[in-house]
C-alpha atoms as a PDB file:
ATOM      1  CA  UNK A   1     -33.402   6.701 -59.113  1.00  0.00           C
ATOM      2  CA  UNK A   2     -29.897   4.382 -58.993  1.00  0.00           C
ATOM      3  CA  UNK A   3     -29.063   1.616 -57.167  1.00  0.00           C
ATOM      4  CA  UNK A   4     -27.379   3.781 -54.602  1.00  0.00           C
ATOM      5  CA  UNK A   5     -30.195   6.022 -53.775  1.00  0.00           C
ATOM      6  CA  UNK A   6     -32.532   2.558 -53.646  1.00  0.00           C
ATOM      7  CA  UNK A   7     -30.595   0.852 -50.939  1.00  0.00           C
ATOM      8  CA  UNK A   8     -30.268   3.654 -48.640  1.00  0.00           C
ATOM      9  CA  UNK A   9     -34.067   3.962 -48.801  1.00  0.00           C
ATOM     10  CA  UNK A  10     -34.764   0.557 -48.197  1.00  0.00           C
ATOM     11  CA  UNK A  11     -32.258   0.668 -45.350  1.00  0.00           C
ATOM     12  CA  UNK A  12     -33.918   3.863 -43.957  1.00  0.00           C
ATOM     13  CA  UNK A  13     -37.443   2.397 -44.029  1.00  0.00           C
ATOM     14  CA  UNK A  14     -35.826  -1.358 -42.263  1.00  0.00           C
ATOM     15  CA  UNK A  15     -34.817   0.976 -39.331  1.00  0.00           C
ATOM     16  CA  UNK A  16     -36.577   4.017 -39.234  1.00  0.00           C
ATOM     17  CA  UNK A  17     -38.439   2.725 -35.837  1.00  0.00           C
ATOM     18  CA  UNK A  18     -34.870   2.976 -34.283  1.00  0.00           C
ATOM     19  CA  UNK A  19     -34.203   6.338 -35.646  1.00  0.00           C
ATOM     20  CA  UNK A  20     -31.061   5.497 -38.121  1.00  0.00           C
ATOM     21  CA  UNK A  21     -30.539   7.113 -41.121  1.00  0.00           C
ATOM     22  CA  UNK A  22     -28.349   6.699 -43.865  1.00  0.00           C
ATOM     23  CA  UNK A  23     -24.946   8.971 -43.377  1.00  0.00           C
ATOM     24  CA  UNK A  24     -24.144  11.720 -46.138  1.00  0.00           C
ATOM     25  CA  UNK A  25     -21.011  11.873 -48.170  1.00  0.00           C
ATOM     26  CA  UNK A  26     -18.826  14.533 -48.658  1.00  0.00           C
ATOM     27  CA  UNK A  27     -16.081  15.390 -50.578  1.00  0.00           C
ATOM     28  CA  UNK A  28     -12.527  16.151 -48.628  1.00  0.00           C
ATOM     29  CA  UNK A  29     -11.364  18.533 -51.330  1.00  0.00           C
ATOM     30  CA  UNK A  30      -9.348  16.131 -53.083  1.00  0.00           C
ATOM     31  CA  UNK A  31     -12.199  14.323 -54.605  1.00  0.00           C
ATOM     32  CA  UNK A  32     -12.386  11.417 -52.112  1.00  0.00           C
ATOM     33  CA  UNK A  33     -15.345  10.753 -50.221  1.00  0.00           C
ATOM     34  CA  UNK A  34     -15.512  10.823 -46.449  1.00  0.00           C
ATOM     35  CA  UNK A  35     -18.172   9.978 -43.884  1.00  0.00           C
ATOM     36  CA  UNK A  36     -19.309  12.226 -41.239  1.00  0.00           C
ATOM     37  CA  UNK A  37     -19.296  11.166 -37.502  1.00  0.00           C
ATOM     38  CA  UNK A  38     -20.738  12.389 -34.567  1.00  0.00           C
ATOM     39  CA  UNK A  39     -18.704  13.658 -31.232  1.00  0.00           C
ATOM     40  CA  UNK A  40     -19.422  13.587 -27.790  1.00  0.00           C
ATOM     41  CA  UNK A  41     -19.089  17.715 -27.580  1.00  0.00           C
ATOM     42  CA  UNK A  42     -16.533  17.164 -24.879  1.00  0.00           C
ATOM     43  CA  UNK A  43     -13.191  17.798 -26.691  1.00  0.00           C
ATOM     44  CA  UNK A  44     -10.373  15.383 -26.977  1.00  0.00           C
ATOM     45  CA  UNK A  45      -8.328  17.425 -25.027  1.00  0.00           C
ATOM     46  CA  UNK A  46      -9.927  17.482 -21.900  1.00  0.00           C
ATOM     47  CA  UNK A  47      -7.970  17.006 -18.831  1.00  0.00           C
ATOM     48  CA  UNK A  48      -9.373  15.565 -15.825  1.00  0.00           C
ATOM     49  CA  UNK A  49     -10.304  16.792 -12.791  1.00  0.00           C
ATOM     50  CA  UNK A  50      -8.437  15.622  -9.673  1.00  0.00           C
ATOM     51  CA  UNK A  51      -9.853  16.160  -6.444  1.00  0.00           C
ATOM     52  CA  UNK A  52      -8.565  18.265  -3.468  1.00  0.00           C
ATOM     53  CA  UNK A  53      -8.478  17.306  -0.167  1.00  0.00           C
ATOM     54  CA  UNK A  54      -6.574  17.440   2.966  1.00  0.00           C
ATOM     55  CA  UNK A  55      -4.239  15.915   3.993  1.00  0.00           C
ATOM     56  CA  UNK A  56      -4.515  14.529   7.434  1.00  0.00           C
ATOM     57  CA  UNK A  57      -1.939  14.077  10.327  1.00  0.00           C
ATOM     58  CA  UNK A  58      -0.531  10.896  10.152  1.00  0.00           C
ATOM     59  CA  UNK A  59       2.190  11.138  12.763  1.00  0.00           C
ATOM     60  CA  UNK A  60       2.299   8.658  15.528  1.00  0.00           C
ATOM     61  CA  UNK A  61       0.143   6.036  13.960  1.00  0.00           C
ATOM     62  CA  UNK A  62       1.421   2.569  12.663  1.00  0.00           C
ATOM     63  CA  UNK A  63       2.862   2.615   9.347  1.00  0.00           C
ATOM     64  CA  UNK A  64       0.030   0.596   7.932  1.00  0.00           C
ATOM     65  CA  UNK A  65      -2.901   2.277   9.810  1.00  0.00           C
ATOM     66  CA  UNK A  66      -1.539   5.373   7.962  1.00  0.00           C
ATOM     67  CA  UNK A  67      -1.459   4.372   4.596  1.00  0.00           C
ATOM     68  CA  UNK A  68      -5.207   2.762   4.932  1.00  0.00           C
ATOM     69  CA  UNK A  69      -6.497   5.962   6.517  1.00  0.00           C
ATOM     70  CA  UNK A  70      -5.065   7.902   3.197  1.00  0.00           C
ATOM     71  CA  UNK A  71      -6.051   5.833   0.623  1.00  0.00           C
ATOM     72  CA  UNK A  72      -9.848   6.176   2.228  1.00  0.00           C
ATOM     73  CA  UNK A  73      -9.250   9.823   1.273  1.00  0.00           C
ATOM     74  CA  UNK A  74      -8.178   9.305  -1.739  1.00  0.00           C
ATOM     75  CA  UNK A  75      -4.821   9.211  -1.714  1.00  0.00           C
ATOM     76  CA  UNK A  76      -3.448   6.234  -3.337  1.00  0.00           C
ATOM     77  CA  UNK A  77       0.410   7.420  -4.160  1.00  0.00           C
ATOM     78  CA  UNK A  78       1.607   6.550  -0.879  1.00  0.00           C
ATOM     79  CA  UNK A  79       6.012   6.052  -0.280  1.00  0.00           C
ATOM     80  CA  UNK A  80       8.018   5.888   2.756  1.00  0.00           C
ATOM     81  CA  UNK A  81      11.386   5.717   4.037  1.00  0.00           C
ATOM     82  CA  UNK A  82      13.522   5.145   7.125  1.00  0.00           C
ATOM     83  CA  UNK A  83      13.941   8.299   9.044  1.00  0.00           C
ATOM     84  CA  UNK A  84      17.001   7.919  10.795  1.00  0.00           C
ATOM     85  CA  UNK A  85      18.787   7.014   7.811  1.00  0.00           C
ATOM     86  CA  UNK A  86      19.833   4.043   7.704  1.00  0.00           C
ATOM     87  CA  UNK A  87      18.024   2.839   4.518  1.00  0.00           C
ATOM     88  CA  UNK A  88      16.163   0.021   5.968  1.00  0.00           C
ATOM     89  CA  UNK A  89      12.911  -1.161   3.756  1.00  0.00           C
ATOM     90  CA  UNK A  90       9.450  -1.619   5.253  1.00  0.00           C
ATOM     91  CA  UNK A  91       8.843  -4.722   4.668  1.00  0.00           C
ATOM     92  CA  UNK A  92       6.163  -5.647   7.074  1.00  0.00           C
ATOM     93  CA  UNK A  93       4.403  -1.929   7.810  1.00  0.00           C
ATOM     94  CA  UNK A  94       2.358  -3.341  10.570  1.00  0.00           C
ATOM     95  CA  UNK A  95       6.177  -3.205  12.383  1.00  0.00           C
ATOM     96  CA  UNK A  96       7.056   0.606  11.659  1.00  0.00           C
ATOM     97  CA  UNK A  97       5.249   3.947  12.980  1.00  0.00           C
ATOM     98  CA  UNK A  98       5.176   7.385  10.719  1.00  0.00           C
ATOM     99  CA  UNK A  99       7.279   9.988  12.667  1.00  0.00           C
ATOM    100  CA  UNK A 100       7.169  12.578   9.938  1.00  0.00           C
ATOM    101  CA  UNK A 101       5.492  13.138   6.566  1.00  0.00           C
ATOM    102  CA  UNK A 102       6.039  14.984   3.298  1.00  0.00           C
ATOM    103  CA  UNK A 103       2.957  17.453   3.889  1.00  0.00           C
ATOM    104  CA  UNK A 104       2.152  18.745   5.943  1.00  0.00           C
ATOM    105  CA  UNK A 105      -1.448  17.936   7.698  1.00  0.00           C
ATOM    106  CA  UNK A 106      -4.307  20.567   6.849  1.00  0.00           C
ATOM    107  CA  UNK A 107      -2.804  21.569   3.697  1.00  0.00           C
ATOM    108  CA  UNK A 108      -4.910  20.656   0.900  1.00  0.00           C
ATOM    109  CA  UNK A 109      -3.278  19.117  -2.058  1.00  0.00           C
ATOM    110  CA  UNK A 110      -4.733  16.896  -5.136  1.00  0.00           C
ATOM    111  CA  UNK A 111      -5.213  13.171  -4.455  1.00  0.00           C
ATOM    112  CA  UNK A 112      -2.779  12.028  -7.302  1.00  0.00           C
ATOM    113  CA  UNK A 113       0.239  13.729  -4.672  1.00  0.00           C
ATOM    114  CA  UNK A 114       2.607  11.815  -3.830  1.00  0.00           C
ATOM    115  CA  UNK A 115       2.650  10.932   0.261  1.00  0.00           C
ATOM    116  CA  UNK A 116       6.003  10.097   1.804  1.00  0.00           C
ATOM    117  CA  UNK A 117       5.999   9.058   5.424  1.00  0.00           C
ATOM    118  CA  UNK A 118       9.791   8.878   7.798  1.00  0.00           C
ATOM    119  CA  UNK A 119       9.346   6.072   9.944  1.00  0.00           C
ATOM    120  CA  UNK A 120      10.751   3.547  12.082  1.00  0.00           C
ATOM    121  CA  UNK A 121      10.749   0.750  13.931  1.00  0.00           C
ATOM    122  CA  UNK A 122       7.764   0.801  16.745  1.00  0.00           C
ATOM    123  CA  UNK A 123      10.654   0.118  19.324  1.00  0.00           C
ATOM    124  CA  UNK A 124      12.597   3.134  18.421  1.00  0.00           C
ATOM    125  CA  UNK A 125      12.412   6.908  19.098  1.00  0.00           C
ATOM    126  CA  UNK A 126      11.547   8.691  16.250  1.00  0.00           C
ATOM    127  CA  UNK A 127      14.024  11.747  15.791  1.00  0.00           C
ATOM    128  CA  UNK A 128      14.012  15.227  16.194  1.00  0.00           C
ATOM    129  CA  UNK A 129      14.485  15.591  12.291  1.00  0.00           C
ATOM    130  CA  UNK A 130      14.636  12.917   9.570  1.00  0.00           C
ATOM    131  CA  UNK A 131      18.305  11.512   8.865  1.00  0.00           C
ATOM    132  CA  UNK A 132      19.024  11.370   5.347  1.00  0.00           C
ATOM    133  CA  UNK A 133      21.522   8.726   3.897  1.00  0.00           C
ATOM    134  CA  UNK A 134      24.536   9.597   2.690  1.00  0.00           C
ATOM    135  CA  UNK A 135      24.914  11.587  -0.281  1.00  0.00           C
ATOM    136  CA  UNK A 136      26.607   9.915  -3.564  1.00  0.00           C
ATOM    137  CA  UNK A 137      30.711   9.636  -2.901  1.00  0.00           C
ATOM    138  CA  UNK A 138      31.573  11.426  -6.158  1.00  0.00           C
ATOM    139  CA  UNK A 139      35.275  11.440  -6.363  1.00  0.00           C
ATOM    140  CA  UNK A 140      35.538  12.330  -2.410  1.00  0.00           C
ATOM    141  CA  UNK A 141      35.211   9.865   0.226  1.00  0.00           C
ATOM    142  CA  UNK A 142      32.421  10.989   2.170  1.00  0.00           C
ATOM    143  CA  UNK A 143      32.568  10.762   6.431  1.00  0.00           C
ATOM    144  CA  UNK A 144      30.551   7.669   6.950  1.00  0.00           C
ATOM    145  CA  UNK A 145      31.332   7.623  11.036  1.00  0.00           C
ATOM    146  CA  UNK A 146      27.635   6.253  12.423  1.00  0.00           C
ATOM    147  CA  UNK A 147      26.207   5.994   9.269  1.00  0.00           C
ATOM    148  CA  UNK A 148      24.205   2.430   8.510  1.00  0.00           C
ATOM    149  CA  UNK A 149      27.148   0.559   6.188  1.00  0.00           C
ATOM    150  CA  UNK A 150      24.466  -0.219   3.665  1.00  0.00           C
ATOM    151  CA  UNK A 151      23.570   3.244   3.327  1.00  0.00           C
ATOM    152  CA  UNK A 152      27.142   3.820   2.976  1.00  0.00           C
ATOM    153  CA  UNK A 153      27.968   0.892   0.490  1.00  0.00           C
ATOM    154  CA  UNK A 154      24.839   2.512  -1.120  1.00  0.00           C
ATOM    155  CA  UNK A 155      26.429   6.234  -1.414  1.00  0.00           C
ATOM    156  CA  UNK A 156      29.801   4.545  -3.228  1.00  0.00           C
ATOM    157  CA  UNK A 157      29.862   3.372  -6.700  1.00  0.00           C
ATOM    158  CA  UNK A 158      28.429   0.565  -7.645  1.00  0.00           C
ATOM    159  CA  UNK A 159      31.777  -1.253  -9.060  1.00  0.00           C
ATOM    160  CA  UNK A 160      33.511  -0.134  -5.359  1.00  0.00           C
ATOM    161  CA  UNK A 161      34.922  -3.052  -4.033  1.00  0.00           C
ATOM    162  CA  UNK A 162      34.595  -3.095  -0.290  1.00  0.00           C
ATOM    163  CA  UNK A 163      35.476  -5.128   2.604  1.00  0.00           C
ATOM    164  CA  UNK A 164      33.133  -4.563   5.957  1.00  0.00           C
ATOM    165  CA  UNK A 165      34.828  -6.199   9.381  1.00  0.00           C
ATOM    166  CA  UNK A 166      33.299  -6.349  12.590  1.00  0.00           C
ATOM    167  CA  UNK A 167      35.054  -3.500  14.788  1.00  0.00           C
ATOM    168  CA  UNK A 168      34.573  -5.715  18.232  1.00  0.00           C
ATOM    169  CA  UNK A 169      36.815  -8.997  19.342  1.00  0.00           C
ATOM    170  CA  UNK A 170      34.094 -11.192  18.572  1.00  0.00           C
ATOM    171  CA  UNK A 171      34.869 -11.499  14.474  1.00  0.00           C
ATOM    172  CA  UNK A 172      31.156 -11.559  13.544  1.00  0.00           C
ATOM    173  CA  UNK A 173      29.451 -11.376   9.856  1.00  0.00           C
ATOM    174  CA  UNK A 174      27.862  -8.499   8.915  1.00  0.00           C
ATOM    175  CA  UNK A 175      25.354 -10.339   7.276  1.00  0.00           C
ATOM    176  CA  UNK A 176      22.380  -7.126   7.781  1.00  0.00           C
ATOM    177  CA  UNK A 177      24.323  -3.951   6.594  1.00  0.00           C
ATOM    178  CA  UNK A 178      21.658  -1.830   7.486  1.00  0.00           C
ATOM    179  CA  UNK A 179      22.138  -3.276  11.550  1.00  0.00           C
ATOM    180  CA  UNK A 180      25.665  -2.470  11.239  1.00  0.00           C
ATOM    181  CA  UNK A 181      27.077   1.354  11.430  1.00  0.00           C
ATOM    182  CA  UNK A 182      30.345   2.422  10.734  1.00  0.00           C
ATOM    183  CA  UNK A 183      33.182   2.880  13.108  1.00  0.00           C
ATOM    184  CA  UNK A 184      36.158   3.224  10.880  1.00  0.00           C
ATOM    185  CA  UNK A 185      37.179   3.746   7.045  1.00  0.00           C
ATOM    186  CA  UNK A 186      39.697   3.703   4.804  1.00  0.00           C
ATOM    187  CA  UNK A 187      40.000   5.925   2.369  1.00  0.00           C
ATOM    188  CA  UNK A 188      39.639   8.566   5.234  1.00  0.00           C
ATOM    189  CA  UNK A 189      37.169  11.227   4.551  1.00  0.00           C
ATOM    190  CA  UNK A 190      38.008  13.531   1.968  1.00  0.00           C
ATOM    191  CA  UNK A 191      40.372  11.482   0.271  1.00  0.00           C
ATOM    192  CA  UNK A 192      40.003  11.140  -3.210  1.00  0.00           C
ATOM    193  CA  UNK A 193      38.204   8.444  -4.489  1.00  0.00           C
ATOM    194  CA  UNK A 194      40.226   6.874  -8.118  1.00  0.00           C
ATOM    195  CA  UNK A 195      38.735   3.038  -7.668  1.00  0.00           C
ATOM    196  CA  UNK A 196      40.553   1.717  -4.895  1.00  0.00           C
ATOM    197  CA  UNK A 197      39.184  -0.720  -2.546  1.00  0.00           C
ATOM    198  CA  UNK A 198      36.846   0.362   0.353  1.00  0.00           C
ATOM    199  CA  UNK A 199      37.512  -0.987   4.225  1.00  0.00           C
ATOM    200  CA  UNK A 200      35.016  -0.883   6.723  1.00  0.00           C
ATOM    201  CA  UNK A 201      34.788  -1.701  10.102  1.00  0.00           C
ATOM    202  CA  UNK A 202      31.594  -1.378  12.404  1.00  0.00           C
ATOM    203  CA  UNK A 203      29.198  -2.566  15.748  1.00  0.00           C
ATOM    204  CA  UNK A 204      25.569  -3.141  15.596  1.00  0.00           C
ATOM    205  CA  UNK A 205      24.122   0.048  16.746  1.00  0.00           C
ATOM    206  CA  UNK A 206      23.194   0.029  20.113  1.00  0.00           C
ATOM    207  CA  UNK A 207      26.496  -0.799  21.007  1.00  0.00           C
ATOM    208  CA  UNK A 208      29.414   1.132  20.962  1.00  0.00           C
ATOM    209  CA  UNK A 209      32.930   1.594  18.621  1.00  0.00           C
ATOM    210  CA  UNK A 210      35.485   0.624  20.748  1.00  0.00           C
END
């Protein structure tokens, strides 16, 4: 008997109460030695299971309230936006309401989708239909008539260099673009767009261009 066969008998007998054994060798074909290991019969490439559930109607509740009630059902990937378009963040959700949402409720989709809820302000009227922003200028000018002048500043490229006045008498900042909408601009709309300056003027909405 060599050393080799010795030890692992000794080492079999020091644990035998806890069941170990000594592992086998065996040859990978090119003459080196290899040890064998045991799996867990459930395959590397298993992919997990994601749960199904509904999704609720979130409509009319407070921005927050939403999002809690979804992630108790699961749902953790959880977005929204301003739904009249004037690309406001929400900042402080207890101050927004959802007035529309990406699915529908009652239709049953996996937990890991993606919820997006239009709001706004608990103040305002929700719309009919969620505004989008403006799309990206491109080498148009887009019309950006009552549009919010950060979404529009946000439509134009980013090396645009624009100038945004107040439209009224009173000759006030526009220190909030998203406050602000646009009463007139210059390029017109449709003009081609080559890198020239931007000039906006604009009101606070509520109020009107004169």
């Amino acid at each position: 008997m060599n050393r080799r066969t010795l030890a692992c008998t000794a080492a079999l007998v020091a644990v035998l109460g806890a069941g170990t054994a000594c592992q086998p060798t065996e040859t990978n074909g090119t003459g080196s030695k290899t040890t064998a290991t045991a799996t867990s019969g459930t395959g590397s490439n298993d992919s997990k299971t994601v749960a199904k559930k509904t999704v609720p109607n979130f409509v009319g509740m407070g921005l927050q309230s939403a999002q809690d009630a979804a992630q108790k059902q699961g749902f953790y990937a959880l977005k929204s936006h301003d739904s009249l378009g004037r690309g406001r963040f929400q900042a402080f959700d207890r101050n927004w309401k959802v007035c529309s949402q990406n699915y529908k409720a009652g239709k049953v989709v996996p937990t890991d989708t993606e919820l997006d809820f239009g709001s706004v302000k608990l103040d305002e009227t929700c719309p009919a239909k969620d505004q989008s922003a403006p799309s990206a200028a491109g080498g148009t000018m887009p019309d950006f008539h009552g549009k919010s002048v950060k979404a529009a500043r946000a439509a134009l490229d980013s090396s645009t260099s624009i100038t945004v006045n107040d439209a009224s008498s009173d000759d006030r900042m526009v220190l909030i673009e998203s406050n602000w909408q646009v009463c007139t601009q210059k390029p017109a709309a449709g003009a081609k767009l080559a890198g020239q300056p931007v000039e906006f003027t604009a009101v606070k909405y509520g109020e009107t261009c004169p």
